[in-house]
C-alpha atoms as a PDB file:
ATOM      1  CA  UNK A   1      -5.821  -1.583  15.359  1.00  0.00           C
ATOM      2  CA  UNK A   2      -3.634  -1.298  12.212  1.00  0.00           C
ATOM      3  CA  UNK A   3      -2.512   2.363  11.796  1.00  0.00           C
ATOM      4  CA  UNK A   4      -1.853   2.818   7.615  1.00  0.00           C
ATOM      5  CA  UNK A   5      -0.185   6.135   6.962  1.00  0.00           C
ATOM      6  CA  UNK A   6      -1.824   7.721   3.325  1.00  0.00           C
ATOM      7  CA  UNK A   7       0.840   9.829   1.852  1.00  0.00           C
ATOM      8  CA  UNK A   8      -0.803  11.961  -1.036  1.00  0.00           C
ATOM      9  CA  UNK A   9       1.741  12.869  -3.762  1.00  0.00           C
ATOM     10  CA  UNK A  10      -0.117  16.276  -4.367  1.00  0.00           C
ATOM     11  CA  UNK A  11       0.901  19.456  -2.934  1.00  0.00           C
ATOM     12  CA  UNK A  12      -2.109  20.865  -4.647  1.00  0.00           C
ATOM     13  CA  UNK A  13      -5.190  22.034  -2.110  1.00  0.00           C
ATOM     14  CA  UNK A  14      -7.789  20.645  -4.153  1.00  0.00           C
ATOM     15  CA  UNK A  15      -5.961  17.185  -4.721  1.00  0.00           C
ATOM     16  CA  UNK A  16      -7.517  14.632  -5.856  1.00  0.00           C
ATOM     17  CA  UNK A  17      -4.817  11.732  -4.672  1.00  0.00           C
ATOM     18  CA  UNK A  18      -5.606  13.807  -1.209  1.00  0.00           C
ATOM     19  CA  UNK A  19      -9.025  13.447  -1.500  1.00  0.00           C
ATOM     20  CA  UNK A  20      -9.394   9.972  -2.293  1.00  0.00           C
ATOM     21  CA  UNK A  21      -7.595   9.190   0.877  1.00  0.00           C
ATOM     22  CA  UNK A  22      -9.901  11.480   2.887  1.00  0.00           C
ATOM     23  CA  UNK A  23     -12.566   9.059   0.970  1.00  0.00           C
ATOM     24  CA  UNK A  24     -10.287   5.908   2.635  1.00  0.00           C
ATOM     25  CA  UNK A  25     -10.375   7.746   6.376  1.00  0.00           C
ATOM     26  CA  UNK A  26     -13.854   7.338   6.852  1.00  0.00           C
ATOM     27  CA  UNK A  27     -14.194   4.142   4.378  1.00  0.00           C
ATOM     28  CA  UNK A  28     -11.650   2.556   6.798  1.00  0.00           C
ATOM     29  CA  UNK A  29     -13.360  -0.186   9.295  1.00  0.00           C
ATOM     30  CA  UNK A  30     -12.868   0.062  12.723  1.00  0.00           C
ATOM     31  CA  UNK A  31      -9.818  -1.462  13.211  1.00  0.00           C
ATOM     32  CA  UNK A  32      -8.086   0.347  10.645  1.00  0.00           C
ATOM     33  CA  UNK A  33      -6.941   4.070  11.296  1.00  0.00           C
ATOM     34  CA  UNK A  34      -5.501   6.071   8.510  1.00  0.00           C
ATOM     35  CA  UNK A  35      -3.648   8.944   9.059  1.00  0.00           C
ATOM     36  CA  UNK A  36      -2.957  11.338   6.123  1.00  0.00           C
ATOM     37  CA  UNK A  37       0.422  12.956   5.371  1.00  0.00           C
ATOM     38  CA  UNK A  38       1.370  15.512   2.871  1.00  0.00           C
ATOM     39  CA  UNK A  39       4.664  16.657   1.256  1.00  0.00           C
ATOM     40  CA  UNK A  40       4.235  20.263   2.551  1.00  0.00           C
ATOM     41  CA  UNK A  41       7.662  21.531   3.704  1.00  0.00           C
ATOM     42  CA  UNK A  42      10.074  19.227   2.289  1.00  0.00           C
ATOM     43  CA  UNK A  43      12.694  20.514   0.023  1.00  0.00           C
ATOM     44  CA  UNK A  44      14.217  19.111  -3.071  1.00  0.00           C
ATOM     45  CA  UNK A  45      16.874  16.683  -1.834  1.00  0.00           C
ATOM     46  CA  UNK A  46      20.416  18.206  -1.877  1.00  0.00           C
ATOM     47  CA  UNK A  47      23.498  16.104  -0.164  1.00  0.00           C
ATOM     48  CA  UNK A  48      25.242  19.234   0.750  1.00  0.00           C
ATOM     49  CA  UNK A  49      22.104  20.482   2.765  1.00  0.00           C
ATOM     50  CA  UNK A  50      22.072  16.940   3.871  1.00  0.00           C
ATOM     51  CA  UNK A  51      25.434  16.592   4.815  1.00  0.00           C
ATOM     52  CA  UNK A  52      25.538  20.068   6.387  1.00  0.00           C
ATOM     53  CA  UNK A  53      22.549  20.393   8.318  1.00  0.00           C
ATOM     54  CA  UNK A  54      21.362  17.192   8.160  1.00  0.00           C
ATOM     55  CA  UNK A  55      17.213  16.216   7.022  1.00  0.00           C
ATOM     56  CA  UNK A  56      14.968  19.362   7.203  1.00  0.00           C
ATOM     57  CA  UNK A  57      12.660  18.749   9.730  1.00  0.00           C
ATOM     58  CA  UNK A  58       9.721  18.220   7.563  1.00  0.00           C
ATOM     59  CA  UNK A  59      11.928  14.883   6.524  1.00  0.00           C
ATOM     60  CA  UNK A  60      12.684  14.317  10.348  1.00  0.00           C
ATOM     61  CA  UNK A  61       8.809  14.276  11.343  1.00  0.00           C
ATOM     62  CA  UNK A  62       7.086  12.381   8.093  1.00  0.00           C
ATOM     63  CA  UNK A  63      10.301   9.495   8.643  1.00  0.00           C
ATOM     64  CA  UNK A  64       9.021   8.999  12.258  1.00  0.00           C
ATOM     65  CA  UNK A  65       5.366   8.816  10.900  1.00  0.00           C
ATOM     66  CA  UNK A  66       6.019   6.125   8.686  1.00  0.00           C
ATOM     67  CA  UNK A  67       8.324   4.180  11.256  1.00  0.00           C
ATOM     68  CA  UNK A  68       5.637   4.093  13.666  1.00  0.00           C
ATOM     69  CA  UNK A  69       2.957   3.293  11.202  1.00  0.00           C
ATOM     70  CA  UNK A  70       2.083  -0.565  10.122  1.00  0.00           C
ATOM     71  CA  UNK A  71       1.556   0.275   6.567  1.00  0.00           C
ATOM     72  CA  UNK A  72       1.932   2.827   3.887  1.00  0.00           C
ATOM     73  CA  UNK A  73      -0.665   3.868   1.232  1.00  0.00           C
ATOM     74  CA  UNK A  74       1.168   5.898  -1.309  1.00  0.00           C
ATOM     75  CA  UNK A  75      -1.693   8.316  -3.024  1.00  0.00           C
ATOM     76  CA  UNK A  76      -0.010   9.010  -6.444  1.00  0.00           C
ATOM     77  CA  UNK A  77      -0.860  11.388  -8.769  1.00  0.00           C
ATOM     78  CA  UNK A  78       0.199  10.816 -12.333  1.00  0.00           C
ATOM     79  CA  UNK A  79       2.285  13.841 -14.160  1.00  0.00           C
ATOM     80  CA  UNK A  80       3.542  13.549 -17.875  1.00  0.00           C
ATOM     81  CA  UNK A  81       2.822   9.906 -17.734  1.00  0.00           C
ATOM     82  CA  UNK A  82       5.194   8.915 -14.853  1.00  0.00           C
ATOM     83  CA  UNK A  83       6.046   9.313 -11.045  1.00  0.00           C
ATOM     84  CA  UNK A  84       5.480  13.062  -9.532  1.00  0.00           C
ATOM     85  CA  UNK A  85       8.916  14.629  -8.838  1.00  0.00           C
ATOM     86  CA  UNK A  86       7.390  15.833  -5.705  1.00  0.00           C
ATOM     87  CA  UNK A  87       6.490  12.584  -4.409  1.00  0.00           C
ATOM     88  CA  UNK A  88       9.823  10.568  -5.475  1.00  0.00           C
ATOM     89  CA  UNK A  89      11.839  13.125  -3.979  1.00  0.00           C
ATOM     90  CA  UNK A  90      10.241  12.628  -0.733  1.00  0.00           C
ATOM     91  CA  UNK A  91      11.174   9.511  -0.548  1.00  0.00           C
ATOM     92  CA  UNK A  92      14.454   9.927  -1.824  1.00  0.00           C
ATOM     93  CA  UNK A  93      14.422  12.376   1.004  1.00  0.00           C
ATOM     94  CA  UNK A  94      13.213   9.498   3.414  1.00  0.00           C
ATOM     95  CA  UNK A  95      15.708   6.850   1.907  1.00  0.00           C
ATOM     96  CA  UNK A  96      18.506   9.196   3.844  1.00  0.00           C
ATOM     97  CA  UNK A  97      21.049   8.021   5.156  1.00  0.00           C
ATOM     98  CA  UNK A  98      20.732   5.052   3.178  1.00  0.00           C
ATOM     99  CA  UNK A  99      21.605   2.858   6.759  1.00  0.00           C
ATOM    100  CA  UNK A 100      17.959   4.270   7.538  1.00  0.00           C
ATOM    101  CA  UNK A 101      16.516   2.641   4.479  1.00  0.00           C
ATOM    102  CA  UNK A 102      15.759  -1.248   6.236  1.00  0.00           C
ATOM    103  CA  UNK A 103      14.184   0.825   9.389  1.00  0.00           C
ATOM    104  CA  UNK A 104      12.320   3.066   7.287  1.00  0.00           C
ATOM    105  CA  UNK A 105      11.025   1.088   4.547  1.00  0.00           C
ATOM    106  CA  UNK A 106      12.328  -2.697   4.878  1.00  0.00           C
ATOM    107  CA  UNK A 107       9.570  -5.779   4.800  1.00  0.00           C
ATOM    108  CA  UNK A 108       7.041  -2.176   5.369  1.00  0.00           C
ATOM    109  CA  UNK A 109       3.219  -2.900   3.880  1.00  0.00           C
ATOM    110  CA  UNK A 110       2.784  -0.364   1.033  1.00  0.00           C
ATOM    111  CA  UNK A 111      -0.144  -0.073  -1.639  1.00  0.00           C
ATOM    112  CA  UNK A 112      -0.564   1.948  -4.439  1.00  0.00           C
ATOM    113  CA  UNK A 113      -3.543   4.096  -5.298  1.00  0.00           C
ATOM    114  CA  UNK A 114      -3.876   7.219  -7.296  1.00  0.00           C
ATOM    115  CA  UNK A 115      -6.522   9.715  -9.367  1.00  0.00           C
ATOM    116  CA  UNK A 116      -6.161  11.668 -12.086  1.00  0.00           C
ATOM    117  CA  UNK A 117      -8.556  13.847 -14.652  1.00  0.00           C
ATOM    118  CA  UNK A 118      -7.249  11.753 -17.180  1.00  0.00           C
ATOM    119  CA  UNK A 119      -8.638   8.687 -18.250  1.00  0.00           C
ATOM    120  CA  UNK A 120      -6.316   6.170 -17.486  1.00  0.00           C
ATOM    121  CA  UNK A 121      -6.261   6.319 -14.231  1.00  0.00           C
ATOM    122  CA  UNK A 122      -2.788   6.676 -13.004  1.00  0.00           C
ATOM    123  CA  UNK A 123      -1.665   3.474 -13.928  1.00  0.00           C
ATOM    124  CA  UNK A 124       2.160   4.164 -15.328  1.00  0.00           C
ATOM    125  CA  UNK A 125       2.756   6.319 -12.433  1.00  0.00           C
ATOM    126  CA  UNK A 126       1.731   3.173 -10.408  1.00  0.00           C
ATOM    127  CA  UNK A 127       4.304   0.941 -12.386  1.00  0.00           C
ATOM    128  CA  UNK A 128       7.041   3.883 -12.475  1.00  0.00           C
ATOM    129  CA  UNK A 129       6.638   3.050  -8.321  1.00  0.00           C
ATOM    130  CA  UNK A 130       7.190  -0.542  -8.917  1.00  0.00           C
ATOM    131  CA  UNK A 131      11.187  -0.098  -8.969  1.00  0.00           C
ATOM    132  CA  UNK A 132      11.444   2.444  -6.409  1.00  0.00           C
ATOM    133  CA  UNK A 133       9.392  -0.050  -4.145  1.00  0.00           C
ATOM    134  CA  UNK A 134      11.533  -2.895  -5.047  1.00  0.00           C
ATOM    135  CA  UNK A 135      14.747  -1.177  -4.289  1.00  0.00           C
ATOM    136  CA  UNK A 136      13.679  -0.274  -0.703  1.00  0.00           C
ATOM    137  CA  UNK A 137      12.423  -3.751   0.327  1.00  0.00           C
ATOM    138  CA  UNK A 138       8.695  -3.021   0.992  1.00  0.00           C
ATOM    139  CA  UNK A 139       6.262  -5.593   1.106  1.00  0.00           C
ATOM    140  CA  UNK A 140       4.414  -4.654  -1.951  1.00  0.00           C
ATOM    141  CA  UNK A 141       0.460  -5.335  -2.196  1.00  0.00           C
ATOM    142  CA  UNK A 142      -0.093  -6.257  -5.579  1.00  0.00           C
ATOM    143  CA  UNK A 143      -3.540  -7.725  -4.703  1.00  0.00           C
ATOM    144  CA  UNK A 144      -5.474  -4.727  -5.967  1.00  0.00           C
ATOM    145  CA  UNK A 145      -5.447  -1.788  -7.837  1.00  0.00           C
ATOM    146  CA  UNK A 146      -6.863   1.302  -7.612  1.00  0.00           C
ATOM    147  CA  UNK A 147      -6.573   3.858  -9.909  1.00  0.00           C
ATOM    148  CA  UNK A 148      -9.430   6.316 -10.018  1.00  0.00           C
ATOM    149  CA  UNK A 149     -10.242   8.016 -14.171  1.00  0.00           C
ATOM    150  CA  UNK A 150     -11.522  11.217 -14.766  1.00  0.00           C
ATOM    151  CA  UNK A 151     -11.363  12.011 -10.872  1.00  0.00           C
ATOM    152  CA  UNK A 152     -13.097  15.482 -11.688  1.00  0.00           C
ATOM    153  CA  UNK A 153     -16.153  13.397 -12.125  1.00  0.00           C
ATOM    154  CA  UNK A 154     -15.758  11.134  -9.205  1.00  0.00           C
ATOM    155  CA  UNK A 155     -15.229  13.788  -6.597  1.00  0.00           C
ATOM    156  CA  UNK A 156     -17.313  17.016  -6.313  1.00  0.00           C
ATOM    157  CA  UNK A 157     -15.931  20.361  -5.172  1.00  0.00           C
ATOM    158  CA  UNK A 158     -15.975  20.137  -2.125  1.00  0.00           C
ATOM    159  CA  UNK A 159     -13.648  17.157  -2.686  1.00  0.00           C
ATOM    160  CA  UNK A 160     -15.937  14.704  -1.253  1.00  0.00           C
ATOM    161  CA  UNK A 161     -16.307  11.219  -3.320  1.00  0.00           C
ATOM    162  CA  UNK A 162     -19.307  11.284  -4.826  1.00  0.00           C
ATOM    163  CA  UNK A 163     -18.545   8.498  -7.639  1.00  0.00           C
ATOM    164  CA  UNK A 164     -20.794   5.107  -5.575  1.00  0.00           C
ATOM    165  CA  UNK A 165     -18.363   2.695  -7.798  1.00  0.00           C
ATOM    166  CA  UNK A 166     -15.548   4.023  -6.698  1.00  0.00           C
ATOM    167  CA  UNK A 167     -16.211   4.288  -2.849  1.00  0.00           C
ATOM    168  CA  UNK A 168     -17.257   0.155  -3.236  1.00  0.00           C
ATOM    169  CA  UNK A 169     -13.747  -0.058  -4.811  1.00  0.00           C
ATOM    170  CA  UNK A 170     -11.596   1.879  -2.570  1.00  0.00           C
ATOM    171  CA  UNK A 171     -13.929  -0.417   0.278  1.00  0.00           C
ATOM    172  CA  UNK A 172     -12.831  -3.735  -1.317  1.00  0.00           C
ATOM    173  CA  UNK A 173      -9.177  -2.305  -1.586  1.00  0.00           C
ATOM    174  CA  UNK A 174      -9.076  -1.224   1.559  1.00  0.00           C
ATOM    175  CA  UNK A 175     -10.685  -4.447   3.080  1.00  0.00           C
ATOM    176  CA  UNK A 176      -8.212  -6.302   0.844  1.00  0.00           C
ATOM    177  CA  UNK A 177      -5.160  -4.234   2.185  1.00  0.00           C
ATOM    178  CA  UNK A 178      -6.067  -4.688   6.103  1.00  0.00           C
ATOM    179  CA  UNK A 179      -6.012  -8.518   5.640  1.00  0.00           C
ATOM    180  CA  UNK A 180      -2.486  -8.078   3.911  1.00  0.00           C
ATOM    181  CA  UNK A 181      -0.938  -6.153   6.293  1.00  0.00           C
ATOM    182  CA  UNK A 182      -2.455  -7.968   9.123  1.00  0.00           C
ATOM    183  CA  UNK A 183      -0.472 -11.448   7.447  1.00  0.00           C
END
């Protein structure tokens, strides 16, 4: 069973990064698992908070999620045509210490997806990732892409994916992305 953690970069209830990998849970085949994880609870990163009381334990508790996960699918949103603040400060957050960075991240499976209402897709927030990614010695997938346009059409609202198209695409991803992360 490979266990894939979805972290959506959304804080927003009616995401539609969180949504889409609601879509992947049940999309998954039966010897994938994802687990979804949100940025609920975790503060903006400060060293002196750091250094005096250590991670918040919102940090503590998403860190061990993604240690004890086999992959990472990073749900992006796409703000102002980059990377959400929310979502890079998370895992600046997670980066901490940076002795924690090879356990946390290093030679980890991570894909990229992401929805917006625009309609590109999310597609610079996805290459605004590709440093951030390199710097913390993931094993990229670059295999596939998914970036989901005009996501108020593809999801109804009760946030269920109702766009066929896209649910064969985030299949083939997420077919694509087991057989990565399995080697």
């Amino acid at each position: 069973m490979i266990r894939i953690l979805g972290i959506s970069g959304s804080l927003r209830a009616q995401s539609y990064n969180t949504a889409l990998l609601r879509a992947a849970q049940k999309l998954a085949g039966d010897d994938v698992q994802i687990e979804l994880a949100t940025l609920h609870g975790i503060p903006l990163y400060d060293g002196d908070l750091e250094q005096r009381e250590g991670p918040p334990p919102a940090v503590t508790a998403l860190k061990q999620r993604v240690q004890t996960s086999d992959a990472l699918l990073l749900a992006t949103p796409e703000y102002n045509n980059g990377v959400p603040g929310v979502f890079k400060n998370a895992i600046d957050w997670l980066s901490r210490p940076a002795s924690d960075i090879s356990a946390v991240f290093g030679g980890r499976a991570v894909a990229l997806v992401g929805a917006s209402p625009g309609g590109f897709g999310t597609i610079l927030a996805q290459n605004g990732w590709l440093p951030v990614l390199r710097t913390l010695g993931v094993r990229h997938w670059a295999g596939g892409r998914l970036m989901v346009s005009r996501a108020h059409q593809a999801f109804g609202a009760d946030g269920e994916l109702n766009d066929e198209n896209v649910r064969r695409q985030l299949g083939d991803f997420l077919r694509a992305y087991a057989a990565f992360v399995r080697g």
